[in-house]
Protein backbone atom coordinates (compact mmCIF):
# COMPACT_ATOMS: atom_id res chain seq x y z
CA UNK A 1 0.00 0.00 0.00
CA UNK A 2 1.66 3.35 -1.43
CA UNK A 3 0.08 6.71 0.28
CA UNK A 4 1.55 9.79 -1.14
CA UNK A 5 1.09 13.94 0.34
CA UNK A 6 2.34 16.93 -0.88
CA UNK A 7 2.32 20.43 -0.82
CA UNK A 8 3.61 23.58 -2.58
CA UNK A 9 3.42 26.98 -2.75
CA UNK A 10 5.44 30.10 -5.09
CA UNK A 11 5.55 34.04 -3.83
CA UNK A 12 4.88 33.31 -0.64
CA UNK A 13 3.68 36.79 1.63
CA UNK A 14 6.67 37.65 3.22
CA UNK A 15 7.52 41.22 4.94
CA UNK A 16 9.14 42.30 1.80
CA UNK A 17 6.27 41.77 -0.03
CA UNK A 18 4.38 43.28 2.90
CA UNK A 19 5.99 46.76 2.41
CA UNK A 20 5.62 46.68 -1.63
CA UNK A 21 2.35 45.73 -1.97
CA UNK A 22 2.62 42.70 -3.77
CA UNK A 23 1.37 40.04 -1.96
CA UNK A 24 0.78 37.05 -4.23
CA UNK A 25 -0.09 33.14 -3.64
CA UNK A 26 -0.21 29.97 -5.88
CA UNK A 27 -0.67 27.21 -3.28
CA UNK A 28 -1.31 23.36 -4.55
CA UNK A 29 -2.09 20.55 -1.99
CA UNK A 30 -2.23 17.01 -3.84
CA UNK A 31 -2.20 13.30 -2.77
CA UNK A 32 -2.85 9.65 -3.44
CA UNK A 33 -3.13 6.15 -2.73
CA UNK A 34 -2.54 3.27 -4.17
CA UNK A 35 -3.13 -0.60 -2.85
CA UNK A 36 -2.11 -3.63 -4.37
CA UNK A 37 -1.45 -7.16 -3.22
CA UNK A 38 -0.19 -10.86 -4.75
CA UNK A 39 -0.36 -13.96 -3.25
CA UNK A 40 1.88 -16.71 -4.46
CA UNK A 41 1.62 -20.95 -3.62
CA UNK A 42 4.50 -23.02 -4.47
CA UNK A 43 4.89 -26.93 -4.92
CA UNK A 44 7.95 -28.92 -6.17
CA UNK A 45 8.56 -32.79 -6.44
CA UNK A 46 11.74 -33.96 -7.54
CA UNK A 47 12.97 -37.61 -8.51
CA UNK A 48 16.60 -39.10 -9.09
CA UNK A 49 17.50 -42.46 -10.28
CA UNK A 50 21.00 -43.61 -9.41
CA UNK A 51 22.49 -40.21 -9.97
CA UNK A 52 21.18 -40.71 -13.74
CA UNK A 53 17.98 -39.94 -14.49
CA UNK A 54 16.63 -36.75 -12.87
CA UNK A 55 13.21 -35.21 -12.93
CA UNK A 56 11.98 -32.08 -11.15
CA UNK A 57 8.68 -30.90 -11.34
CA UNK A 58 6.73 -26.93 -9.95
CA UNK A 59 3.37 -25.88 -10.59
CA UNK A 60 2.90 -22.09 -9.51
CA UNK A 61 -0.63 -20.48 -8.28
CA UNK A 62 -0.33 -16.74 -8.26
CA UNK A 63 -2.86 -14.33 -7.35
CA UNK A 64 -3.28 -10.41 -7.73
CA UNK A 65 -4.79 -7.68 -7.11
CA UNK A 66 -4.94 -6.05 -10.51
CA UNK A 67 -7.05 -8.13 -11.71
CA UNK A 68 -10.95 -8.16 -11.68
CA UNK A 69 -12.88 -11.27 -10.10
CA UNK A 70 -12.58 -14.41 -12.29
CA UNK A 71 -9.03 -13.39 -13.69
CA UNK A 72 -6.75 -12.67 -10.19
CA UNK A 73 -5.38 -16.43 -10.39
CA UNK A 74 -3.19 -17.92 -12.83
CA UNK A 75 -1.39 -21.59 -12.82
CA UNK A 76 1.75 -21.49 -14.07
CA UNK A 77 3.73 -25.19 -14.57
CA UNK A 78 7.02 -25.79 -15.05
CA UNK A 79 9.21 -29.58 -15.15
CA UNK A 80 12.79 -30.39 -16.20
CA UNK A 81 14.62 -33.73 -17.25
CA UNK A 82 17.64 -34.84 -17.53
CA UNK A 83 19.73 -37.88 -18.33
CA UNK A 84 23.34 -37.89 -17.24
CA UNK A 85 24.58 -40.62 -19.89
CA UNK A 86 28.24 -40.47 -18.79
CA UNK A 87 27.15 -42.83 -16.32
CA UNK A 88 25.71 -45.58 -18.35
CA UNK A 89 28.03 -48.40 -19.29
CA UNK A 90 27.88 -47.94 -23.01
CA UNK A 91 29.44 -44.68 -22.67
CA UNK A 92 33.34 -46.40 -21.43
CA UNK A 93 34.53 -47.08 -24.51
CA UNK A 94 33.90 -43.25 -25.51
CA UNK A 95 35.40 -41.91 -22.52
CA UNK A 96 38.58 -43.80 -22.59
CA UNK A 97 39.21 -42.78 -26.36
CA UNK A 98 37.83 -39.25 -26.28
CA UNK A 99 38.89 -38.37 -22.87
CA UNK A 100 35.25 -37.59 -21.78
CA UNK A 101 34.61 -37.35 -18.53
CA UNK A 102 30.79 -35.80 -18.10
CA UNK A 103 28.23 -35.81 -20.27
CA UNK A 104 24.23 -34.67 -19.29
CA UNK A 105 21.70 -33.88 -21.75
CA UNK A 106 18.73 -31.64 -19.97
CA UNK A 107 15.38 -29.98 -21.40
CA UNK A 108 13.09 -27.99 -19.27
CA UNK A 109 9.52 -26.36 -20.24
CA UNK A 110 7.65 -23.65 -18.18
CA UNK A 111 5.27 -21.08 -18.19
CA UNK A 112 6.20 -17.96 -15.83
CA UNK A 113 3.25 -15.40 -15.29
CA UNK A 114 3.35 -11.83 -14.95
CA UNK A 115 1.65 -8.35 -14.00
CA UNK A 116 3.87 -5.79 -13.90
CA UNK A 117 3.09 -4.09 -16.98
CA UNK A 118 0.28 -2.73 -15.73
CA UNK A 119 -0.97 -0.55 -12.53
CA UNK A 120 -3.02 -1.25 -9.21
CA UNK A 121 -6.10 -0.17 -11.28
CA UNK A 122 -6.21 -1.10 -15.16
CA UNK A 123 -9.12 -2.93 -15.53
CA UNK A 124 -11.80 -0.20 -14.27
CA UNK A 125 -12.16 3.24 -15.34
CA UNK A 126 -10.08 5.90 -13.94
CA UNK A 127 -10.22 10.10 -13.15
CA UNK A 128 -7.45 12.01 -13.57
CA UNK A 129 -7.17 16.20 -12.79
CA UNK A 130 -7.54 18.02 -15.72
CA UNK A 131 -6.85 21.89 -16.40
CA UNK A 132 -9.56 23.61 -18.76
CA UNK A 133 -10.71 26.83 -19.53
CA UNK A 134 -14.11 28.04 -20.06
CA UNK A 135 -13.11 31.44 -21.97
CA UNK A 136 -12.59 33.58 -18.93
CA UNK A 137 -10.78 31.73 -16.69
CA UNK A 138 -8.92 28.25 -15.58
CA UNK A 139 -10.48 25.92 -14.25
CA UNK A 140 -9.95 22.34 -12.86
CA UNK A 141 -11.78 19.47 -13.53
CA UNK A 142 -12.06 15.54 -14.27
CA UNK A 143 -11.51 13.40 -17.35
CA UNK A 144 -11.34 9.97 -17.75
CA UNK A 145 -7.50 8.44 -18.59
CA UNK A 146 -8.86 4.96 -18.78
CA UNK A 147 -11.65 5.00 -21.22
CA UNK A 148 -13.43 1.85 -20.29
CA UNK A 149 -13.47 -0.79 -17.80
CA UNK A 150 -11.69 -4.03 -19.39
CA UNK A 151 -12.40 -7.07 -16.57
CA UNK A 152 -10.78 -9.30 -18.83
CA UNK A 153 -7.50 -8.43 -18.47
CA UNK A 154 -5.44 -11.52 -17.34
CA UNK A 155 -1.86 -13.10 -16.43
CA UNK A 156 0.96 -12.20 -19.44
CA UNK A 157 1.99 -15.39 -19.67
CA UNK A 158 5.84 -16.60 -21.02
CA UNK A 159 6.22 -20.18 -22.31
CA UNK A 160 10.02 -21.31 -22.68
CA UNK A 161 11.38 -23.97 -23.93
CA UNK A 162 15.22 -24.77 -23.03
CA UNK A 163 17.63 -27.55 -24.31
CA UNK A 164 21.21 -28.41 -23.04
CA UNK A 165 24.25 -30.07 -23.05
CA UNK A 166 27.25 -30.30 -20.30
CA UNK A 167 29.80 -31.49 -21.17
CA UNK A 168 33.14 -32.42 -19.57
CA UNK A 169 36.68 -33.52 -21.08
CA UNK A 170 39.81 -34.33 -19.19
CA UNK A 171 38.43 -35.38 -15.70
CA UNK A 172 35.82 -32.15 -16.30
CA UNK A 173 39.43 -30.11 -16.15
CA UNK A 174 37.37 -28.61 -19.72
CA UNK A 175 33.91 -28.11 -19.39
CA UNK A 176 31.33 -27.00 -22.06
CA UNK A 177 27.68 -25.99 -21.66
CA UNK A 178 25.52 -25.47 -24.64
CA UNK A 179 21.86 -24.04 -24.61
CA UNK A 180 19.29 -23.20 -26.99
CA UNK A 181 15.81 -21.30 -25.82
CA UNK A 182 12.99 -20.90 -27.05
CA UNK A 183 10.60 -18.30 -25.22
CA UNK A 184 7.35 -17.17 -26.36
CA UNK A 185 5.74 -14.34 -24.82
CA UNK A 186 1.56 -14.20 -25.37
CA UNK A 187 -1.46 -12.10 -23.83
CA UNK A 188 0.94 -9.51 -23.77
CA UNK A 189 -0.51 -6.57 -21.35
CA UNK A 190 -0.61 -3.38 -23.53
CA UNK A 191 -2.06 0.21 -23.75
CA UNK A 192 -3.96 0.09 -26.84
CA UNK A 193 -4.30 4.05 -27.51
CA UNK A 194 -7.93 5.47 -28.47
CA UNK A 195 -8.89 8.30 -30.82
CA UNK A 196 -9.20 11.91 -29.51
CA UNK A 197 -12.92 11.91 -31.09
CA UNK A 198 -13.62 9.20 -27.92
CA UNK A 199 -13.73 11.88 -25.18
CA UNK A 200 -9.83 9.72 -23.63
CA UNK A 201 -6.74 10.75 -24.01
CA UNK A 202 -5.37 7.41 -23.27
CA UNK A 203 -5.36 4.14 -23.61
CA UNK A 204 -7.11 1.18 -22.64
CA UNK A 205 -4.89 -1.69 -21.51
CA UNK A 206 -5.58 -5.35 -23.08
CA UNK A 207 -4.02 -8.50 -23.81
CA UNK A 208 -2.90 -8.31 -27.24
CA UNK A 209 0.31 -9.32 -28.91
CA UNK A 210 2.91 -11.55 -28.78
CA UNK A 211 6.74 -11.94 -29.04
CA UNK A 212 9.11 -14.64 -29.79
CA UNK A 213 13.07 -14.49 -28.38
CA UNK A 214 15.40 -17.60 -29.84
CA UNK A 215 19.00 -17.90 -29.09
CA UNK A 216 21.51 -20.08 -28.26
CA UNK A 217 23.88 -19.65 -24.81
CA UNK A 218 27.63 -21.01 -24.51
CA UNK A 219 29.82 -21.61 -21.86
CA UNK A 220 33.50 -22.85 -21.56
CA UNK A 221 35.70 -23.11 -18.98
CA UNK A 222 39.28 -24.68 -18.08
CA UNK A 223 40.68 -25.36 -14.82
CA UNK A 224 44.37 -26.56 -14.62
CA UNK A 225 46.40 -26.82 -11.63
CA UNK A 226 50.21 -27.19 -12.08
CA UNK A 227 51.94 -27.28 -8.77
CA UNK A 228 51.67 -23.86 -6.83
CA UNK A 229 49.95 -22.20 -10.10
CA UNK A 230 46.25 -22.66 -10.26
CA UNK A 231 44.57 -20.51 -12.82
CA UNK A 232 40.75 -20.81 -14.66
CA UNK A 233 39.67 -19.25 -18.06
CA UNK A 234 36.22 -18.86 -18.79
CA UNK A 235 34.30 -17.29 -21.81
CA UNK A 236 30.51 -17.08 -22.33
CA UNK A 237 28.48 -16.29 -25.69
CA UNK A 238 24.85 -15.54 -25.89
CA UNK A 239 22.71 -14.86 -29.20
CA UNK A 240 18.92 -13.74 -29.40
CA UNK A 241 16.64 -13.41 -31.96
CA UNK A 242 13.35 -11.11 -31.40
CA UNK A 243 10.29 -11.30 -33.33
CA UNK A 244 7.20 -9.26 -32.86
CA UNK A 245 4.57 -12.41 -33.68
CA UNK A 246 1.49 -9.85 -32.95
CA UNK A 247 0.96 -6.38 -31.86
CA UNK A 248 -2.82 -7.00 -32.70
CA UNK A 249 -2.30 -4.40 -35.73
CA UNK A 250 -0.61 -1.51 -33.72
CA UNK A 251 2.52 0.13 -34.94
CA UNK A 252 4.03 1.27 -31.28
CA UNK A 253 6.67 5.07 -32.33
CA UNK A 254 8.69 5.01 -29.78
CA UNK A 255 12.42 6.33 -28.72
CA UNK A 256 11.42 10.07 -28.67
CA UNK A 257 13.91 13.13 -29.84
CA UNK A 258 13.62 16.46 -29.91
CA UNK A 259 13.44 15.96 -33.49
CA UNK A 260 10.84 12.99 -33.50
CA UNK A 261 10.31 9.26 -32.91
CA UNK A 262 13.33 7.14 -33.93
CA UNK A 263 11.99 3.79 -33.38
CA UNK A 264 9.52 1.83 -34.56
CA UNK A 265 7.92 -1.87 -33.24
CA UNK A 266 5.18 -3.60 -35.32
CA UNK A 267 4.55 -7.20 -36.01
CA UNK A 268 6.87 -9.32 -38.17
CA UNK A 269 9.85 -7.46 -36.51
CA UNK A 270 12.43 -7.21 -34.25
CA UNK A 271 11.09 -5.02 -31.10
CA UNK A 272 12.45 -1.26 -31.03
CA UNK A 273 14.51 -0.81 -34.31
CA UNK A 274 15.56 2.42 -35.67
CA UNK A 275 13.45 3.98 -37.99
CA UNK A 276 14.06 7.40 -39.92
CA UNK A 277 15.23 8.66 -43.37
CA UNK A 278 18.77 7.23 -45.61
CA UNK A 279 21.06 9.87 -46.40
CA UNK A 280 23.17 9.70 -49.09
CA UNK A 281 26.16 12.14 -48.55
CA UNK A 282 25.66 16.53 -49.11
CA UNK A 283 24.85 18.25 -52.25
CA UNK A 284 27.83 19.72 -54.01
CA UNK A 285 26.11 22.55 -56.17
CA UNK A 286 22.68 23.68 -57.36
CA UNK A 287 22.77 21.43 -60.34
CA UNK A 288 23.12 18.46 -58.21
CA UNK A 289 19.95 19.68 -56.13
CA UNK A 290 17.62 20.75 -60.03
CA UNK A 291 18.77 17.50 -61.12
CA UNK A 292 17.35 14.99 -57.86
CA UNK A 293 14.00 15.35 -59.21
CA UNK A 294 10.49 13.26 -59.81
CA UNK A 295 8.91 11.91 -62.43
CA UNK A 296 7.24 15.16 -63.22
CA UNK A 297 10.42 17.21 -63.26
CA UNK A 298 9.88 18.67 -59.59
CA UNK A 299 12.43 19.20 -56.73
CA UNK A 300 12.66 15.96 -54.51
CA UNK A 301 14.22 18.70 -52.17
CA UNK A 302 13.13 22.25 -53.22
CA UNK A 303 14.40 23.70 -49.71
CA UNK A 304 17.73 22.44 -50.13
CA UNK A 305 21.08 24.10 -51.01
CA UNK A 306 24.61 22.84 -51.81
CA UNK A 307 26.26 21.67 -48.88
CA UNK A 308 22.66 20.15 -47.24
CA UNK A 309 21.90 16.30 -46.92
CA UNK A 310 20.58 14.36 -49.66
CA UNK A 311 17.79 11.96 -48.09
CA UNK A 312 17.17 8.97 -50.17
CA UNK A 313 13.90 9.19 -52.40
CA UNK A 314 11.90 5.93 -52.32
CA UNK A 315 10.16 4.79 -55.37
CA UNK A 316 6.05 4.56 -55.76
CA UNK A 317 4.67 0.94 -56.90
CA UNK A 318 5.27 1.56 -60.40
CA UNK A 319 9.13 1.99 -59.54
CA UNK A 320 8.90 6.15 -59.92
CA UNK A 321 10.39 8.90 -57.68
CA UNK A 322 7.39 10.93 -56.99
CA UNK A 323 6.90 14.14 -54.67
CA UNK A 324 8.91 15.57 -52.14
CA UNK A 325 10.82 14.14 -49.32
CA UNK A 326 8.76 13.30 -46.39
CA UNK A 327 7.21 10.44 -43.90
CA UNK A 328 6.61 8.08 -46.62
CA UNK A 329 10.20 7.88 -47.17
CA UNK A 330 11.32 6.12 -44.32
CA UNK A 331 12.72 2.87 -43.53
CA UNK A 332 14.46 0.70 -41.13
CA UNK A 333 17.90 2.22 -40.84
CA UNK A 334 19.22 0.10 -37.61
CA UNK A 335 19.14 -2.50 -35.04
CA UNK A 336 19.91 -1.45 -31.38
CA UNK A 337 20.23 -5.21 -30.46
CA UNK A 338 23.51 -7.11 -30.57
CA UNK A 339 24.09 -9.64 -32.91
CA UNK A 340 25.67 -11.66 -29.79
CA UNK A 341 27.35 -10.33 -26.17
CA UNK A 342 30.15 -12.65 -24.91
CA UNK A 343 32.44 -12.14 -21.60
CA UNK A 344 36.07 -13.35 -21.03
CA UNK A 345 37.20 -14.45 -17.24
CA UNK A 346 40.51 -15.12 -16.25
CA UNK A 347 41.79 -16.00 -12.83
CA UNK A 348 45.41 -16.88 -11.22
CA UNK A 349 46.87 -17.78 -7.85
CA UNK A 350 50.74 -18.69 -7.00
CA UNK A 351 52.08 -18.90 -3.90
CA UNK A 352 49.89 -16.26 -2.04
CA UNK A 353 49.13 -13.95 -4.92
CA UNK A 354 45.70 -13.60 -6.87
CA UNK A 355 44.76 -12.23 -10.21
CA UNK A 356 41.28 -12.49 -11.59
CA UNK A 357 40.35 -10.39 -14.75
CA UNK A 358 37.06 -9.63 -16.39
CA UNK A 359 36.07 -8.63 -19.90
CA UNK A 360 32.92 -7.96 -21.62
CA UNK A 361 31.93 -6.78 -24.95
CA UNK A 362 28.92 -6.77 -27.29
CA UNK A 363 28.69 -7.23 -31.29
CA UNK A 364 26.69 -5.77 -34.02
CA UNK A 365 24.26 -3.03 -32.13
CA UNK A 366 23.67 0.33 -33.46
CA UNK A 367 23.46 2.88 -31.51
CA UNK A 368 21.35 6.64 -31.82
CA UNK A 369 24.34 9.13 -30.88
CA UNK A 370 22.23 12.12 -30.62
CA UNK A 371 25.12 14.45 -29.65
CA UNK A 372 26.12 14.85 -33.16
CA UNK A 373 23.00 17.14 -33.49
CA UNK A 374 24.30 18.92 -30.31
CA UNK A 375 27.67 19.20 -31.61
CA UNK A 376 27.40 19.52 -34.97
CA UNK A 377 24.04 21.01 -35.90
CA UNK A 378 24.31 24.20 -36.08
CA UNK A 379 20.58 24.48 -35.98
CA UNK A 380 20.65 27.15 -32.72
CA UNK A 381 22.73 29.34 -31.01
CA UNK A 382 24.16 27.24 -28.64
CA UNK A 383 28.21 25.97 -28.05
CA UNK A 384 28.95 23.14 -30.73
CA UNK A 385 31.58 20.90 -31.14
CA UNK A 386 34.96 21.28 -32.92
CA UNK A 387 33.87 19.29 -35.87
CA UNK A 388 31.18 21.76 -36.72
CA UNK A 389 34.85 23.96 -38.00
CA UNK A 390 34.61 21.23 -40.65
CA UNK A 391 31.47 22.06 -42.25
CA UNK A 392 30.66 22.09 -45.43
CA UNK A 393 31.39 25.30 -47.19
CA UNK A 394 32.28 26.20 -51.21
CA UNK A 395 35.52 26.11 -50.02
CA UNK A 396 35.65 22.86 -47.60
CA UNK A 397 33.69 20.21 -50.11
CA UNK A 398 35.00 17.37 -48.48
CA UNK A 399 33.24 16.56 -45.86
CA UNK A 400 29.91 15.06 -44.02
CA UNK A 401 29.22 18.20 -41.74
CA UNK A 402 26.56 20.11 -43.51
CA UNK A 403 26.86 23.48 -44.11
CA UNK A 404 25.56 26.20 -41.02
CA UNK A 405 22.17 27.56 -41.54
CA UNK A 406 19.87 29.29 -39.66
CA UNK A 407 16.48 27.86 -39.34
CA UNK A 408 17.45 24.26 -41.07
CA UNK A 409 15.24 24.60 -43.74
CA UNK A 410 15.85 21.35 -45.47
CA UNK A 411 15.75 19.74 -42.23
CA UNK A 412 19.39 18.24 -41.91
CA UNK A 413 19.16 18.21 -38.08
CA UNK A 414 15.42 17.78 -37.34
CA UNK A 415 15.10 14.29 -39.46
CA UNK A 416 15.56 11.27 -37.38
CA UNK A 417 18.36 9.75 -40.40
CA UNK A 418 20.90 7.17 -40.52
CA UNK A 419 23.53 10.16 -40.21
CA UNK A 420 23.15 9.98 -36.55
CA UNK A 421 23.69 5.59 -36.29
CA UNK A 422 26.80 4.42 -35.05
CA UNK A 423 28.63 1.15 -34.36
CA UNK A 424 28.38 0.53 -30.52
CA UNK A 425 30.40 -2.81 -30.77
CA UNK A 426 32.81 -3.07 -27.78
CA UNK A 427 34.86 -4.96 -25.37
CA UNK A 428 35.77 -3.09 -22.12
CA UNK A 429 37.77 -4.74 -19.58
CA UNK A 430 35.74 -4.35 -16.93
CA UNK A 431 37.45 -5.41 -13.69
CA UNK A 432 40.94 -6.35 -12.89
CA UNK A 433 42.06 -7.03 -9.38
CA UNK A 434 45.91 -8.01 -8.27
CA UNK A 435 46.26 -9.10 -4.83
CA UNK A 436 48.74 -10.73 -2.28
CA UNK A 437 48.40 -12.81 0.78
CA UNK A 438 50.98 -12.44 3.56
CA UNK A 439 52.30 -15.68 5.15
CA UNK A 440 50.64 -17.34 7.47
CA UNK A 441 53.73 -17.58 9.66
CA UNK A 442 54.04 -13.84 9.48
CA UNK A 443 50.12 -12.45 9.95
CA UNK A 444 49.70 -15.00 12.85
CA UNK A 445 53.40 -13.88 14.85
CA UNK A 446 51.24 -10.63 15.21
CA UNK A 447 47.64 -12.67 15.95
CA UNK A 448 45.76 -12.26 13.28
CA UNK A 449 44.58 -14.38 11.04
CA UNK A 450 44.49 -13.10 7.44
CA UNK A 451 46.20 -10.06 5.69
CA UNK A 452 45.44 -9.01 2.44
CA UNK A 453 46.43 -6.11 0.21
CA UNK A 454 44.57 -5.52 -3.01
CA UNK A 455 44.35 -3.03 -6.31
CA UNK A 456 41.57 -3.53 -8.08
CA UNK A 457 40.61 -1.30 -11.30
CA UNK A 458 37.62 -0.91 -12.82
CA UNK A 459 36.57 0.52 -16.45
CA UNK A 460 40.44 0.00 -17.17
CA UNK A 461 40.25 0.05 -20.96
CA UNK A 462 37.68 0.03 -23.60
CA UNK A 463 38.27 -1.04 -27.08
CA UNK A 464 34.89 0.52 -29.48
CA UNK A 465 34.76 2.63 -32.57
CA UNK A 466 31.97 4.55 -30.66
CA UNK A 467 33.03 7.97 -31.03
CA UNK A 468 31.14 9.80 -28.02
CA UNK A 469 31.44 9.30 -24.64
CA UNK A 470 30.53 5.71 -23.63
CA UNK A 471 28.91 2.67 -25.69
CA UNK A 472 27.83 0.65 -22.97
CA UNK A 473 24.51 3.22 -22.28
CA UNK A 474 22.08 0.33 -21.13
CA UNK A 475 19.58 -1.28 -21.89
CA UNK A 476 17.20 1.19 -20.89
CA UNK A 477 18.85 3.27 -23.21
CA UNK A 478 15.90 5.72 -23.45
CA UNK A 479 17.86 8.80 -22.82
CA UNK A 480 17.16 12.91 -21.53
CA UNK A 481 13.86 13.35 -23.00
CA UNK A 482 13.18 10.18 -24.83
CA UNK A 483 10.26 8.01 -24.44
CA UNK A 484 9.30 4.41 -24.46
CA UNK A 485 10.00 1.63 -22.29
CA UNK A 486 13.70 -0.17 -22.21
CA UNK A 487 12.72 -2.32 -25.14
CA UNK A 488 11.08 0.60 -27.71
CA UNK A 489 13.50 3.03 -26.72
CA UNK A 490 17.14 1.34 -26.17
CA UNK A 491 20.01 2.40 -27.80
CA UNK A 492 19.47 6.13 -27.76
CA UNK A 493 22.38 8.22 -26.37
CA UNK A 494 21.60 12.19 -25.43
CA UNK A 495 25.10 12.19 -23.85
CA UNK A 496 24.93 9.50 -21.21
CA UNK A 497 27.77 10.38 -18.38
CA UNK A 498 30.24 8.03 -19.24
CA UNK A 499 31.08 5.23 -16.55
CA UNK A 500 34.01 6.07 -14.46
CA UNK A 501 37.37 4.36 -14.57
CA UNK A 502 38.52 3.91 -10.92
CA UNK A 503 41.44 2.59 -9.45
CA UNK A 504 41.28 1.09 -5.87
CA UNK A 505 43.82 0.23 -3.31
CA UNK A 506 42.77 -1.96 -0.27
CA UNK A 507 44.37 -4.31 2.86
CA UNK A 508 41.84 -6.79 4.06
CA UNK A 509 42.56 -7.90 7.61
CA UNK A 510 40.52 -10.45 9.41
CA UNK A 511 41.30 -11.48 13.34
């Protein structure tokens, strides 16, 4: 249960105000409560046959609150096998040859429920303070932000599928774990918006949609001990495929910009690409602008001038360039989702000191580096960037920094384009720690029992072709004034403070 109080007030009468004359008030009192509840019951059985054959089993009942009578419960199952077959007897003859030590195929199937998506109160109608006017004056009243009741809302349910192999070579000093998943996400809970003309202004949530997610998950490690030395490497690799299976016919603009929407999430598609115009370099002169025209002989571009951005035309049905530039024109132009994220571990210990080192990196995202309209724009009056000395001018041709304008008229700032996509590949080393153990023989002489001294550094080096501050912005990723959730809107940078290196020095002393 959330209760909420506050209070504010602006020119408050003071004596100053007193002795002018001017004694002014805008007080506001406001509130509000909120109650929600979920109830959960759990049950598990589990079976294992000689260390072989292993079964476990959970069914889930989960009640809440936000939910309307006849839909607060949902059952949610769940069951895993597996079959360790490097402990049946026809498997000797392939560990002797192939050095196998461990081998256990598993498989698992569940359904997970969930409602946090939505609020305490979606499924009945709701008021909301309004500000009006009535011609004279302002006035406050009531409209209704959820149009309708909807009693039907129900769990979001996620099915998954999971299968898996461990494996283990050289008395399991090499092991290897291989996954693929399968995970389909249905009665997805969504605000379906409503026309203006319905008296609303939002939406009305339902369970609509669904989205797929596919990938595969590998893990190595080694382990060798060699005397004193002992030291582990271990790398990871994960892949996903998203697919938008159903958005029951809603296109969901997302990722907002002071210049617009850049993403866009509709069925048949990955959730959250980037969506805006292709660019294809600057015009070079005025014959280069008379000559990008339709199939009539008019201006694709009439507002532009040499040294503006040339955004790519697309052709009508019949194959023809026809019109001006504008929202019909754009496309797809990126993917904030890696192609695959991997991480690298390495650890060490010899005769009292440690070393353990982490890596992680991702591969094939684009990201939305809005500071390059900041810094390169030109489109206000504000501080740019040194690159905006490179613009375009009849005398500085070569180069992609249009030319300075007041007013953008041909809108090389203000379009959401491929000019502003970037590479956000990387591999940072993330942590690396160095550390040394005093004697035994020496720590205890002074009673104590451990002494440790330590440098660990963090953020230590990052390897990208990123060229503002810091690739790794999150998954969230929805930026200063964007909107969207982390999944419409990820991938947007509006100048993220970049992660700190820091370098730490430490003793650890225990008595």
């Amino acid at each position: 249960k959330d209760h909420s109080f506050n209070a504010s007030g602006q020119t408050i009468q003071t004596e100053v105000h007193d002795v002018l004359g001017k004694v002014e008030s805008n007080f506001g009192v406001g509130g509000g409560e909120s109650e929600q509840s979920r109830i959960s019951y759990l049950g598990r059985a589990t079976y294992n046959y000689a260390g072989k054959y292993i079964l476990v089993a959970n069914i889930r009942r989960d009640g809440s609150s936000k939910f309307a009578k006849g839909n607060k419960w949902g059952t949610f199952p769940s069951a895993s096998v597996a079959w360790v077959i490097s402990e049946e007897s026809f498997m000797d003859g392939l560990k002797a040859s192939a050095q196998l030590s461990r081998m256990k195929l598993r498989g698992s199937f569940g359904v997970v429920g969930n409602d946090r998506p939505i609020g305490a109160y979606s499924y009945i109608p709701v008021l909301s303070a309004s500000n009006y006017s009535d011609g004279t004056a302002g006035l406050v009243g009531q409209t209704v932000s959820n149009l309708t009741k909807n009693p039907d809302l129900q769990w979001e349910a996620s099915q998954q599928l999971d299968l898996g192999v461990d494996l283990g070579f050289f008395k399991n000093a090499l092991t290897v774990e291989v996954d693929w998943y399968n995970k389909k996400t249905k009665d997805m809970l969504v605000g379906v918006p409503v026309p203006g003309s319905s008296g609303s202004s939002g939406s009305i949530t339902r369970n609509v949609g669904s989205i797929l997610n596919r990938g595969w998950e590998f893990i190595a490690t080694y382990r060798k001990v060699t005397g004193d030395f002992h030291y582990s490497i271990s790398a990871n690799l994960t892949t996903n495929h998203n697919e938008v299976l159903d958005l029951a016919g809603q296109v969901i603009s997302a990722g907002g910009t002071e210049f617009g929407s850049s993403t866009r999430t509709e069925a048949g598609r990955p959730i959250g690409q980037f969506y805006g115009y292709v660019t294809d370099g600057l015009f070079q002169s005025q014959a280069e602008i008379d000559e990008y025209a339709d199939a009539n002989g008019a201006k694709i571009q009439p507002n532009a001038a040499p040294g503006d951005i040339k955004f790519v035309k697309k052709p009508n049905a019949e194959g023809k360039l026809v019109g001006v530039i504008g929202a019909s024109d754009m496309d797809y132009i990126g993917d904030p989702a890696p192609d695959f994220t991997y991480g690298i571990n390495l650890s060490a210990d010899y005769k009292g000191f440690d070393l353990t080192v982490f890596f992680q990196g991702v591969q094939g995202n684009d990201l939305m580096g809005m500071l390059l309209a900041w810094t390169e724009g030109m489109h206000n009056n504000f501080n740019l960037g040194k690159n905006a000395l490179n613009r375009w001018t009849p005398t500085n041709k070569d180069t992609n920094v249009p030319r300075a304008v007041r007013g953008d008229p041909n809108n090389n700032v203000k379009y959401v384009s491929d000019r502003y996509l970037f590479d956000g590949s990387y591999l940072r080393l993330k942590n690396l720690t160095l550390g040394y153990t005093l004697p035994k023989s020496l720590v205890n002489y002074v009673k104590l029992d451990n002494v440790r001294v330590y440098f660990t550094g963090r953020n230590m080096l990052t390897l990208t072709s990123y060229p503002f501050y810091d690739p790794e912005i999150g998954s969230g990723g929805a930026g200063l004034g964007a909107s969207g959730n982390s999944s419409t809107a990820r991938g947007i940078d509006q100048g993220y403070y970049p992660q700190a290196r820091a370098l730490l020095m430490g003793i650890q002393v225990d008595f």
